[in-house]
C-alpha atoms as a PDB file:
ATOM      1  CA  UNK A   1       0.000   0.000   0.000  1.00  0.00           C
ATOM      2  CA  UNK A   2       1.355   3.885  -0.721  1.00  0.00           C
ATOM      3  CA  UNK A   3       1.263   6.960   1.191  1.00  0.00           C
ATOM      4  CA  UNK A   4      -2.045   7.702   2.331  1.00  0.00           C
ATOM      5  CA  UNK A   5      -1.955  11.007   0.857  1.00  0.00           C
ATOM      6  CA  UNK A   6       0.955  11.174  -1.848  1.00  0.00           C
ATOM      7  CA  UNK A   7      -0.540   7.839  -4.065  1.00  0.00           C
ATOM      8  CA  UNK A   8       0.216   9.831  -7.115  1.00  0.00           C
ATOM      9  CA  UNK A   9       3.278  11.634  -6.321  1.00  0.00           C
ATOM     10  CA  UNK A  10       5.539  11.979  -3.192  1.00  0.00           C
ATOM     11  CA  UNK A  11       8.296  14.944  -4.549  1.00  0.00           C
ATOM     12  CA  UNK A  12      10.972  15.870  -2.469  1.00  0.00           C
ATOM     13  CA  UNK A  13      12.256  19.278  -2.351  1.00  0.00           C
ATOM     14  CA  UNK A  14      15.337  20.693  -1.542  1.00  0.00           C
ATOM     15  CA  UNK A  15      15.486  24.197  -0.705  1.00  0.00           C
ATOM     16  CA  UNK A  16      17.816  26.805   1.643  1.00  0.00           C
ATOM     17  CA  UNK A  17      16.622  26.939   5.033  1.00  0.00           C
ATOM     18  CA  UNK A  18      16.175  30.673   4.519  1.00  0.00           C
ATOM     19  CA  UNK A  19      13.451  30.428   2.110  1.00  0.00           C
ATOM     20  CA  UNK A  20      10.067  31.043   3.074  1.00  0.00           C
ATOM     21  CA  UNK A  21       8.182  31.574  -0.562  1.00  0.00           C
ATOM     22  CA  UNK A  22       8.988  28.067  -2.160  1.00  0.00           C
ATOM     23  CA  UNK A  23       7.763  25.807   0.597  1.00  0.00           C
ATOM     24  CA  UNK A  24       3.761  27.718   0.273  1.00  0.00           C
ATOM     25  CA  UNK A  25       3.562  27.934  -3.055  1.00  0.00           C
ATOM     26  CA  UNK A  26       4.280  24.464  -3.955  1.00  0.00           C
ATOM     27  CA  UNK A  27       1.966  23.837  -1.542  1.00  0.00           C
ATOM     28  CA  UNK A  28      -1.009  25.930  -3.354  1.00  0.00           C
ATOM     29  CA  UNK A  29       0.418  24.264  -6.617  1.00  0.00           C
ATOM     30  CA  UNK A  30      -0.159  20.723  -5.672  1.00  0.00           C
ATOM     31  CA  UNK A  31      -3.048  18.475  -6.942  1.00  0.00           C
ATOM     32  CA  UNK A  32      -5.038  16.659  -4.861  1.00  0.00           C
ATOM     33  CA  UNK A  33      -2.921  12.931  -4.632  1.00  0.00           C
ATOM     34  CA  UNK A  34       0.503  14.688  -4.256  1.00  0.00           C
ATOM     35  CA  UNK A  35       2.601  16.191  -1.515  1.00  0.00           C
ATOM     36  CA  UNK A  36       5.932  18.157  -1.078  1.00  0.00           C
ATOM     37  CA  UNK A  37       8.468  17.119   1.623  1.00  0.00           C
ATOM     38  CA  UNK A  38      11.183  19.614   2.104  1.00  0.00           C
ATOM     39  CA  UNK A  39      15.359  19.160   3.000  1.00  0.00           C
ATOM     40  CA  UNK A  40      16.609  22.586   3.701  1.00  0.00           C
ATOM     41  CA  UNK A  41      19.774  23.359   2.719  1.00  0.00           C
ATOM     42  CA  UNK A  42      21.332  25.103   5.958  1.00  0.00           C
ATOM     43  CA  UNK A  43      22.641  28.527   5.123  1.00  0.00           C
ATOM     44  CA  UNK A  44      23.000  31.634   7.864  1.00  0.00           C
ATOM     45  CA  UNK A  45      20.713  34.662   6.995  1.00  0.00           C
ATOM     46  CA  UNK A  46      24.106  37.145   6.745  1.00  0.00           C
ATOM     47  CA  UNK A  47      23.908  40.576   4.644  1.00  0.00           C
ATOM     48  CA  UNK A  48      24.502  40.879   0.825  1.00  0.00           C
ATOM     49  CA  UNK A  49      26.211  44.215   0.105  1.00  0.00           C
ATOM     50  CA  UNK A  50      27.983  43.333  -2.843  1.00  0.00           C
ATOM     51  CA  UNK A  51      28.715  41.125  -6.132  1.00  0.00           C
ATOM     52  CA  UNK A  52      31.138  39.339  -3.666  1.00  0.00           C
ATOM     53  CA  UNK A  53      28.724  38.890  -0.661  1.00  0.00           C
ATOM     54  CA  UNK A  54      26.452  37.366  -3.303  1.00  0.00           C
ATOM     55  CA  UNK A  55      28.783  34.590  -4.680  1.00  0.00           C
ATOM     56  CA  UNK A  56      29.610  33.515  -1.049  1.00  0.00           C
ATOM     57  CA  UNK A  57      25.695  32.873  -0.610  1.00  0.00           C
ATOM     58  CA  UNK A  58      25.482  30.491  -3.696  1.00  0.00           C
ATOM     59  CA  UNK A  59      29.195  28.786  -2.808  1.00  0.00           C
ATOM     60  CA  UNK A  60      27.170  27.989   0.451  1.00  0.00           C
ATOM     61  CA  UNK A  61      23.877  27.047  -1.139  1.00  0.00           C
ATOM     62  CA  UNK A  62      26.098  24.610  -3.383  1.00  0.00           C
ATOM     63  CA  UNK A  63      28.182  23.155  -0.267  1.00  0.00           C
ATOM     64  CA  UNK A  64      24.937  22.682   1.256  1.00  0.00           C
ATOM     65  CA  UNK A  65      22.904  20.470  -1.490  1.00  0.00           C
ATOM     66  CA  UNK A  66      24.154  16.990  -0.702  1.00  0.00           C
ATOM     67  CA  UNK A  67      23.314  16.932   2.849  1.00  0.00           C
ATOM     68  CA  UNK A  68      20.000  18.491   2.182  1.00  0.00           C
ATOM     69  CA  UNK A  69      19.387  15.389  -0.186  1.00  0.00           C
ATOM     70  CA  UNK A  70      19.968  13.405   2.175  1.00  0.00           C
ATOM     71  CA  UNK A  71      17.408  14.864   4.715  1.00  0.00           C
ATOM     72  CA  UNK A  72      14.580  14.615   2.720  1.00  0.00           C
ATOM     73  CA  UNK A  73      15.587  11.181   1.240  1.00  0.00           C
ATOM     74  CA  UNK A  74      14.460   9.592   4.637  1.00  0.00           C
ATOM     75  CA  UNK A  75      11.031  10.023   3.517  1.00  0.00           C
ATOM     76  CA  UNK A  76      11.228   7.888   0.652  1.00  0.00           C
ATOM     77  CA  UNK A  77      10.241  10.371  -2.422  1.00  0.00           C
ATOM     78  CA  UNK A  78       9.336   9.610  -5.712  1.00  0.00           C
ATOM     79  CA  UNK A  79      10.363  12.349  -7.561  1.00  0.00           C
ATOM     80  CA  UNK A  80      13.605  15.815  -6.415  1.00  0.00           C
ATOM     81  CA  UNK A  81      12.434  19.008  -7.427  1.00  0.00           C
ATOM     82  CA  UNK A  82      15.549  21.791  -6.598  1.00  0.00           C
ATOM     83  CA  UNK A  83      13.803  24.440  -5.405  1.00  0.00           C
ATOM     84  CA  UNK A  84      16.356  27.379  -6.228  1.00  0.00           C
ATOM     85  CA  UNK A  85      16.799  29.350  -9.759  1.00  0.00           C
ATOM     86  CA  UNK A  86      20.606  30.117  -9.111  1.00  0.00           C
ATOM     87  CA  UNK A  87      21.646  26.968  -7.875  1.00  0.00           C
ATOM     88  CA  UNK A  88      20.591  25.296 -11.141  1.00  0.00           C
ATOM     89  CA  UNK A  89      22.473  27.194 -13.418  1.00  0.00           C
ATOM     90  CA  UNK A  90      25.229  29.170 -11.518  1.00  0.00           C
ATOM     91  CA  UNK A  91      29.053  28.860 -13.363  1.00  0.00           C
ATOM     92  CA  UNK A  92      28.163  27.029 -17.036  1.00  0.00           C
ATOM     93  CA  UNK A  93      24.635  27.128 -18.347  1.00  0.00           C
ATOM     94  CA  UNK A  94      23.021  24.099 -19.173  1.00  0.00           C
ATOM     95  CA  UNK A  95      26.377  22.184 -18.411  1.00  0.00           C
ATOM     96  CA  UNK A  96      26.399  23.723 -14.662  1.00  0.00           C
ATOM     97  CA  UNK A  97      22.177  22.489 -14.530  1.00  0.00           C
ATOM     98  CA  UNK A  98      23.373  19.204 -15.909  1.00  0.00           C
ATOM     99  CA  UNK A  99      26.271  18.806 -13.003  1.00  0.00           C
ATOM    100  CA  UNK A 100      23.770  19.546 -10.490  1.00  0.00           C
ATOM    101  CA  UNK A 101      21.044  17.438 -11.683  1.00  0.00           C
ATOM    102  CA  UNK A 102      23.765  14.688 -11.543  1.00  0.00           C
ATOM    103  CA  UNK A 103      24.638  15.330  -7.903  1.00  0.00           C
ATOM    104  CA  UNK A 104      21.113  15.172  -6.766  1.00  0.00           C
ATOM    105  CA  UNK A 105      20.441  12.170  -8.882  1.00  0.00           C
ATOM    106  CA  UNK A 106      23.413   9.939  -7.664  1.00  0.00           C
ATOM    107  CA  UNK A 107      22.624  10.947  -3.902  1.00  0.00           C
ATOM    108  CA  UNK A 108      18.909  10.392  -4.335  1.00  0.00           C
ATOM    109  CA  UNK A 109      19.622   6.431  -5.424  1.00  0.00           C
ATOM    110  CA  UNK A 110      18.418   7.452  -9.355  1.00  0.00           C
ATOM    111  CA  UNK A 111      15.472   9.302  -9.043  1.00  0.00           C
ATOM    112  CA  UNK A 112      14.285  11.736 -11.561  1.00  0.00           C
ATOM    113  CA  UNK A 113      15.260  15.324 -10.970  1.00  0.00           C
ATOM    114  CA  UNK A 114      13.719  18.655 -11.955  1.00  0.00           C
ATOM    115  CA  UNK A 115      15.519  21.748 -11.911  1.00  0.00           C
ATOM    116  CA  UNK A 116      14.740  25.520 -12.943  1.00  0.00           C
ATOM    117  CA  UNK A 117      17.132  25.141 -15.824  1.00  0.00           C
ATOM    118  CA  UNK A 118      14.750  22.349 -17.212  1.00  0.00           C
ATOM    119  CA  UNK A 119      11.628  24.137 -16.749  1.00  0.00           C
ATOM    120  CA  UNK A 120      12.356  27.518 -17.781  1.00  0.00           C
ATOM    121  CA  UNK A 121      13.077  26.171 -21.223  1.00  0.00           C
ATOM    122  CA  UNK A 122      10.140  23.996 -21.335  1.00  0.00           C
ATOM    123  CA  UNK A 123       7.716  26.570 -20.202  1.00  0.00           C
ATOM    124  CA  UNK A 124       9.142  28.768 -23.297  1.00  0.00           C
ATOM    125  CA  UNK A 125       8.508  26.622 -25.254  1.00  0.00           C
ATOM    126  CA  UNK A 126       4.621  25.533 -23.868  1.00  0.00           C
ATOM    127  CA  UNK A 127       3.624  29.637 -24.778  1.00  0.00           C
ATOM    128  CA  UNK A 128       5.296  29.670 -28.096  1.00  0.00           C
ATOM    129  CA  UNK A 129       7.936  32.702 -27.098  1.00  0.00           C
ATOM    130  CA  UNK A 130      10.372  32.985 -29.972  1.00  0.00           C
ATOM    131  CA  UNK A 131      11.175  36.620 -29.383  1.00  0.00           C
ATOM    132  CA  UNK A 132      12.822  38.668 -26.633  1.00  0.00           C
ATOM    133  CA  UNK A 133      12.608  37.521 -22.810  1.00  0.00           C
ATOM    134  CA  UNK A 134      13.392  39.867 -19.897  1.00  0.00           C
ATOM    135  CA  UNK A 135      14.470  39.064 -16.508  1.00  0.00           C
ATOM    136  CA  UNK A 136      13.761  40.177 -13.491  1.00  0.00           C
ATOM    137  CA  UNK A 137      15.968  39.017 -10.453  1.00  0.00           C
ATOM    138  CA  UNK A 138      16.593  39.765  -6.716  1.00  0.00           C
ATOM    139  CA  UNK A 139      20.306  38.687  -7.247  1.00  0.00           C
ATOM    140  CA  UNK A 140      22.814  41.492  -7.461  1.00  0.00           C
ATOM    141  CA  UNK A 141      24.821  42.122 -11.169  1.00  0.00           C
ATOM    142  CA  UNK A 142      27.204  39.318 -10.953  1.00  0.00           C
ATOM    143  CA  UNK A 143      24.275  37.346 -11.752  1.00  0.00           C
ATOM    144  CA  UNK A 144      23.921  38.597 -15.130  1.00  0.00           C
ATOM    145  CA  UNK A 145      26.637  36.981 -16.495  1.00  0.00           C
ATOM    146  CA  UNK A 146      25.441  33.390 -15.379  1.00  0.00           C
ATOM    147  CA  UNK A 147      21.830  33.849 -16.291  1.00  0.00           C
ATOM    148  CA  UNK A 148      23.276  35.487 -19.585  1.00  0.00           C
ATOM    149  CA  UNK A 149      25.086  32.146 -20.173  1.00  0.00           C
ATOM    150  CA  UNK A 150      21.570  30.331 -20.000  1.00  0.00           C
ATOM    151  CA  UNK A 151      19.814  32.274 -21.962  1.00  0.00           C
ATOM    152  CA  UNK A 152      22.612  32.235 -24.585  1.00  0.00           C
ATOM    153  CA  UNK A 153      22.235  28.076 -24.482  1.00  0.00           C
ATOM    154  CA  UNK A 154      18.782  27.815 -24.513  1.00  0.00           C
ATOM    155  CA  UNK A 155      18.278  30.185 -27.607  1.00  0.00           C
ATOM    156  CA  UNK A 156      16.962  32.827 -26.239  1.00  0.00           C
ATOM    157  CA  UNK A 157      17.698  36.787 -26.643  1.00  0.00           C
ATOM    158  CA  UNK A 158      17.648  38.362 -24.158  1.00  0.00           C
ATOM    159  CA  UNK A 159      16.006  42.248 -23.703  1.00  0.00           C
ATOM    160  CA  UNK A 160      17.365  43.733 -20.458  1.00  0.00           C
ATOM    161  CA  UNK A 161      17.674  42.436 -16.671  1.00  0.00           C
ATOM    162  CA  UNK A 162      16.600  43.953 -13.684  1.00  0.00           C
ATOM    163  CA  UNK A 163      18.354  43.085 -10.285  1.00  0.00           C
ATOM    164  CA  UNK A 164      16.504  44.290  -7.598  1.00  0.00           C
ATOM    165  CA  UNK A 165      19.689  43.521  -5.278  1.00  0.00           C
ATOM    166  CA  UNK A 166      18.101  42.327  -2.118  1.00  0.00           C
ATOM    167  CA  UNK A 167      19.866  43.080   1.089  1.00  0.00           C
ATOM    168  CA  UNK A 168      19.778  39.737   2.423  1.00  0.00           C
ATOM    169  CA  UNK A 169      18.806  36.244   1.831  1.00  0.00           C
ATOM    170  CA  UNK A 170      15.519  36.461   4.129  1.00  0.00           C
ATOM    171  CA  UNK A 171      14.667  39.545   2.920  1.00  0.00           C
ATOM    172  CA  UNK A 172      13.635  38.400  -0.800  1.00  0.00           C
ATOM    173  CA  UNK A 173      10.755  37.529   0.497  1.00  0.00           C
ATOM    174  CA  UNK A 174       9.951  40.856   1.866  1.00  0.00           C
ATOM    175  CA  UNK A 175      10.188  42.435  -1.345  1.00  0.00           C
ATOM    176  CA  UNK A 176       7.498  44.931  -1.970  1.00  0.00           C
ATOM    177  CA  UNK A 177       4.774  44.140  -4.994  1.00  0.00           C
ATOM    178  CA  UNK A 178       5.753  47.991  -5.901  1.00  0.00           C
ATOM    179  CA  UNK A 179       9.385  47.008  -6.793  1.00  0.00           C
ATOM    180  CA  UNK A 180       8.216  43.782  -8.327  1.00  0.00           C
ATOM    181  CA  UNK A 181       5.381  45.794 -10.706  1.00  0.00           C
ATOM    182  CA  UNK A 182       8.207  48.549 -11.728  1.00  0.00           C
ATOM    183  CA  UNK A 183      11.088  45.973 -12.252  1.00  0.00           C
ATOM    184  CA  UNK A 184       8.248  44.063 -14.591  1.00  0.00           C
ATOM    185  CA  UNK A 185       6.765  47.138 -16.623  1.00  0.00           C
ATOM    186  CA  UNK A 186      10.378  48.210 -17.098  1.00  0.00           C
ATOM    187  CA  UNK A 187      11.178  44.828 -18.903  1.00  0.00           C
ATOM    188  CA  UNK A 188       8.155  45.176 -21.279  1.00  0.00           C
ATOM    189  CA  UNK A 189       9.341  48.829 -21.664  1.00  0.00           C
ATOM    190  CA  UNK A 190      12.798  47.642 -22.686  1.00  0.00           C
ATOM    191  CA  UNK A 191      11.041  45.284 -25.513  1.00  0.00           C
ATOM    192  CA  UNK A 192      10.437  41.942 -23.499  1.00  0.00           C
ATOM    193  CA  UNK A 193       7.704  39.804 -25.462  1.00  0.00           C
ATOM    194  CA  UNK A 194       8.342  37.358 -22.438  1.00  0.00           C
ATOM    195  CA  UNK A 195       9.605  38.013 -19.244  1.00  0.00           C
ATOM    196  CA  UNK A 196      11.345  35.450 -16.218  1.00  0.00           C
ATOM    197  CA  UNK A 197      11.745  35.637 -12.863  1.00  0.00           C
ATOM    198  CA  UNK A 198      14.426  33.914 -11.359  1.00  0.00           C
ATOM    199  CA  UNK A 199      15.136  33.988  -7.404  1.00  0.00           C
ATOM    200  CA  UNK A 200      12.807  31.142  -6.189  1.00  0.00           C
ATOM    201  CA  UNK A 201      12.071  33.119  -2.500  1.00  0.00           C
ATOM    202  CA  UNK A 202      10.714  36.524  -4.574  1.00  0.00           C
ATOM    203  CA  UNK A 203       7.031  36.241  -3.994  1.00  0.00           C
ATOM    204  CA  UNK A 204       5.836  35.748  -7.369  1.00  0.00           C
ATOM    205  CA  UNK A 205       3.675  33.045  -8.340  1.00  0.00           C
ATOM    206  CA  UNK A 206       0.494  34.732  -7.584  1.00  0.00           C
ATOM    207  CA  UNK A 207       1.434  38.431  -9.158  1.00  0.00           C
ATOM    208  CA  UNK A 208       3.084  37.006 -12.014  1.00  0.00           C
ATOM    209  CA  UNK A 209       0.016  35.565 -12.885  1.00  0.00           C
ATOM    210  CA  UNK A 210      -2.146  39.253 -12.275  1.00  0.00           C
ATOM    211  CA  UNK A 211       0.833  40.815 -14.605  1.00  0.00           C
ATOM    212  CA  UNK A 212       0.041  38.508 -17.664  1.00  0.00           C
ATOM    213  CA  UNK A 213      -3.330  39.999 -17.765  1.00  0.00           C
ATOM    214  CA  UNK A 214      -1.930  43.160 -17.362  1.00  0.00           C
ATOM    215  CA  UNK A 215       1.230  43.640 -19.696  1.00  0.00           C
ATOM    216  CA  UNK A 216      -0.537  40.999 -22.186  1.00  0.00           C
ATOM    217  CA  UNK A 217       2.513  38.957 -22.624  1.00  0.00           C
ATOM    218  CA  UNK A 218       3.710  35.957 -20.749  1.00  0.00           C
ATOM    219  CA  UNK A 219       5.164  36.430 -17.066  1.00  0.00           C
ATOM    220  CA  UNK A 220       6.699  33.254 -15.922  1.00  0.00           C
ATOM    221  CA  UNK A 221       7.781  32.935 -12.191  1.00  0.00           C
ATOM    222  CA  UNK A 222      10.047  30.472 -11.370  1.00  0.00           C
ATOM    223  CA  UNK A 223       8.567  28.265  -8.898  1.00  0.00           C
ATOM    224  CA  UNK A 224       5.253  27.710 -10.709  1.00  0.00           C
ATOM    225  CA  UNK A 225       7.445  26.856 -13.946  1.00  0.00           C
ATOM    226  CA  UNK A 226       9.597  24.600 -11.482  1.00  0.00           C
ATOM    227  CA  UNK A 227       6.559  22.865  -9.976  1.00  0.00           C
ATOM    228  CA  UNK A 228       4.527  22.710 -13.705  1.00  0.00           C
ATOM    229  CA  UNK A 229       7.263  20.964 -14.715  1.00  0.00           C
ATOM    230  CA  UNK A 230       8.003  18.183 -12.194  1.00  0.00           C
ATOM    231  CA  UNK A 231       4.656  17.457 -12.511  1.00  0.00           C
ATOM    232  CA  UNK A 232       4.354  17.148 -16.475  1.00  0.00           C
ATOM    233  CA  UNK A 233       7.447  15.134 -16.514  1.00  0.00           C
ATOM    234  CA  UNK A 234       5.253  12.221 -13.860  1.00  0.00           C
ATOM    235  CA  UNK A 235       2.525  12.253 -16.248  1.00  0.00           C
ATOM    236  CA  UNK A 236      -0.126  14.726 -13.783  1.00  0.00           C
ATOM    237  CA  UNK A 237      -1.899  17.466 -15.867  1.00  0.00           C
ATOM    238  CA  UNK A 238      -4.256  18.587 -13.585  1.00  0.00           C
ATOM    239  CA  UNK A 239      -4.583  22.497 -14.467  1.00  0.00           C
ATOM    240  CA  UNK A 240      -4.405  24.759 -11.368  1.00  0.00           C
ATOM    241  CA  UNK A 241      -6.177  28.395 -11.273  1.00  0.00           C
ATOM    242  CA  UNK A 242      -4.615  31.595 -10.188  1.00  0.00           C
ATOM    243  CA  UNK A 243      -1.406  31.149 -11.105  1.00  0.00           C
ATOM    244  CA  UNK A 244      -1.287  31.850 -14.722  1.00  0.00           C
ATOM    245  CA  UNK A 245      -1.646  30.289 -17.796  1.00  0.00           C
ATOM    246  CA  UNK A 246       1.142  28.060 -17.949  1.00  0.00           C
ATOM    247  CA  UNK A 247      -0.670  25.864 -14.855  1.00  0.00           C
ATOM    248  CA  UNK A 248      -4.172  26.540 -15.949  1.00  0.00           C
ATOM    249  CA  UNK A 249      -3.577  25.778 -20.025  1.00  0.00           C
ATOM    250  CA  UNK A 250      -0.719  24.068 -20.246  1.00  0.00           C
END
């Protein structure tokens, strides 16, 4: 006999202990026959100042992943899902996303993996965008280069960024729906016929879905395309409302 409650899906996520956004929204994202089980990925709550302040966050996030793996492995999941953008595709592209995916799969006995790096792509694709794509960010500008790298692999041209250079880890999640609306309508004013949001603890998933309707163009945040797609690749396509079209069409 399966779980009680997960006898469709069990996923395990593995997030930093810091976040507070990806934990809910998967939550809200689930179908009925499938739960989230999360292994946080220990990381201390210190200041980001600086390009350099930043890059010692994800060396820790990275140093952290295995034993966060392991955590959430004791509950027997069917399925990872990597609940953070930068982790997925920080120093290489697709080849870094690839090199991660591969960690989490060897620790995690061979189970399937879903990253940001995979779903981004993917949800692309599911709207049809073949022009321009903006992206908005909490990171600060050494990010650019590394999401730049991405973009540049998965064939997409990219508009402008906006880095809204959050002050600390914790403190994403505090970010104001003011600086998230400007940081958006600047993207479609630079040109964006699509626009991402990395940074998997901006809370997103709810307005990104208000600003489709809004700057009539597609506004994909990260954890819904995250979630859409670890559940696409186990075969659910249950549609879920208020989070956009990509979980209510697609």
């Amino acid at each position: 006999m399966g779980d009680g409650l997960a006898w469709r899906m069990k996923f395990g996520v593995v997030t930093p202990s810091t976040n507070t956004i990806v934990q809910p929204e998967y939550d809200d994202l689930r179908p009925l026959g499938v739960t989230n089980h999360v292994g946080r990925m220990h990381i201390p709550d210190d200041p980001i100042t600086n390009d350099a302040d930043f890059e010692e966050l994800i060396r820790r996030i990275d140093v952290a992943l295995e034993e966060a793996v392991d955590r959430v492995m004791t509950c027997s999941p069917d399925h990872m899902i990597l609940g953070i953008s930068a982790e997925s595709i920080w120093g290489g592209g697709l080849a870094a996303a690839q090199e991660v995916k591969a960690r989490m799969a060897k620790r995690s006995g061979g189970l399937g993996v879903t990253l940001a790096a995979d779903a981004l792509p993917a949800a692309l694709k599911a709207y049809g965008v073949t022009g321009k794509v903006g992206l908005l960010t909490p990171y600060m500008p050494t990010a650019e280069q590394h999401i730049q790298k991405f973009m540049d692999d998965i064939g997409y041209a990219v508009s402008s960024m906006v880095h809204l250079r959050s002050a600390g880890p914790v403190v994403i999640a505090h970010t104001p729906r003011s600086a998230l609306r400007d940081g958006l309508q600047q993207l479609a004013d630079d040109g964006a016929d699509a626009i991402i949001q990395f940074g998997a603890n901006l809370p997103m998933g709810r307005f990104a879905a208000v600003a489709e309707q809004w700057l009539d163009r597609p506004v994909i945040s990260v954890n819904v395309a995250t979630y859409w797609h670890a559940l696409r690749s186990n075969g659910i396509a249950d549609h879920i409302g208020g989070y956009g079209a990509l979980m209510e069409r697609y």
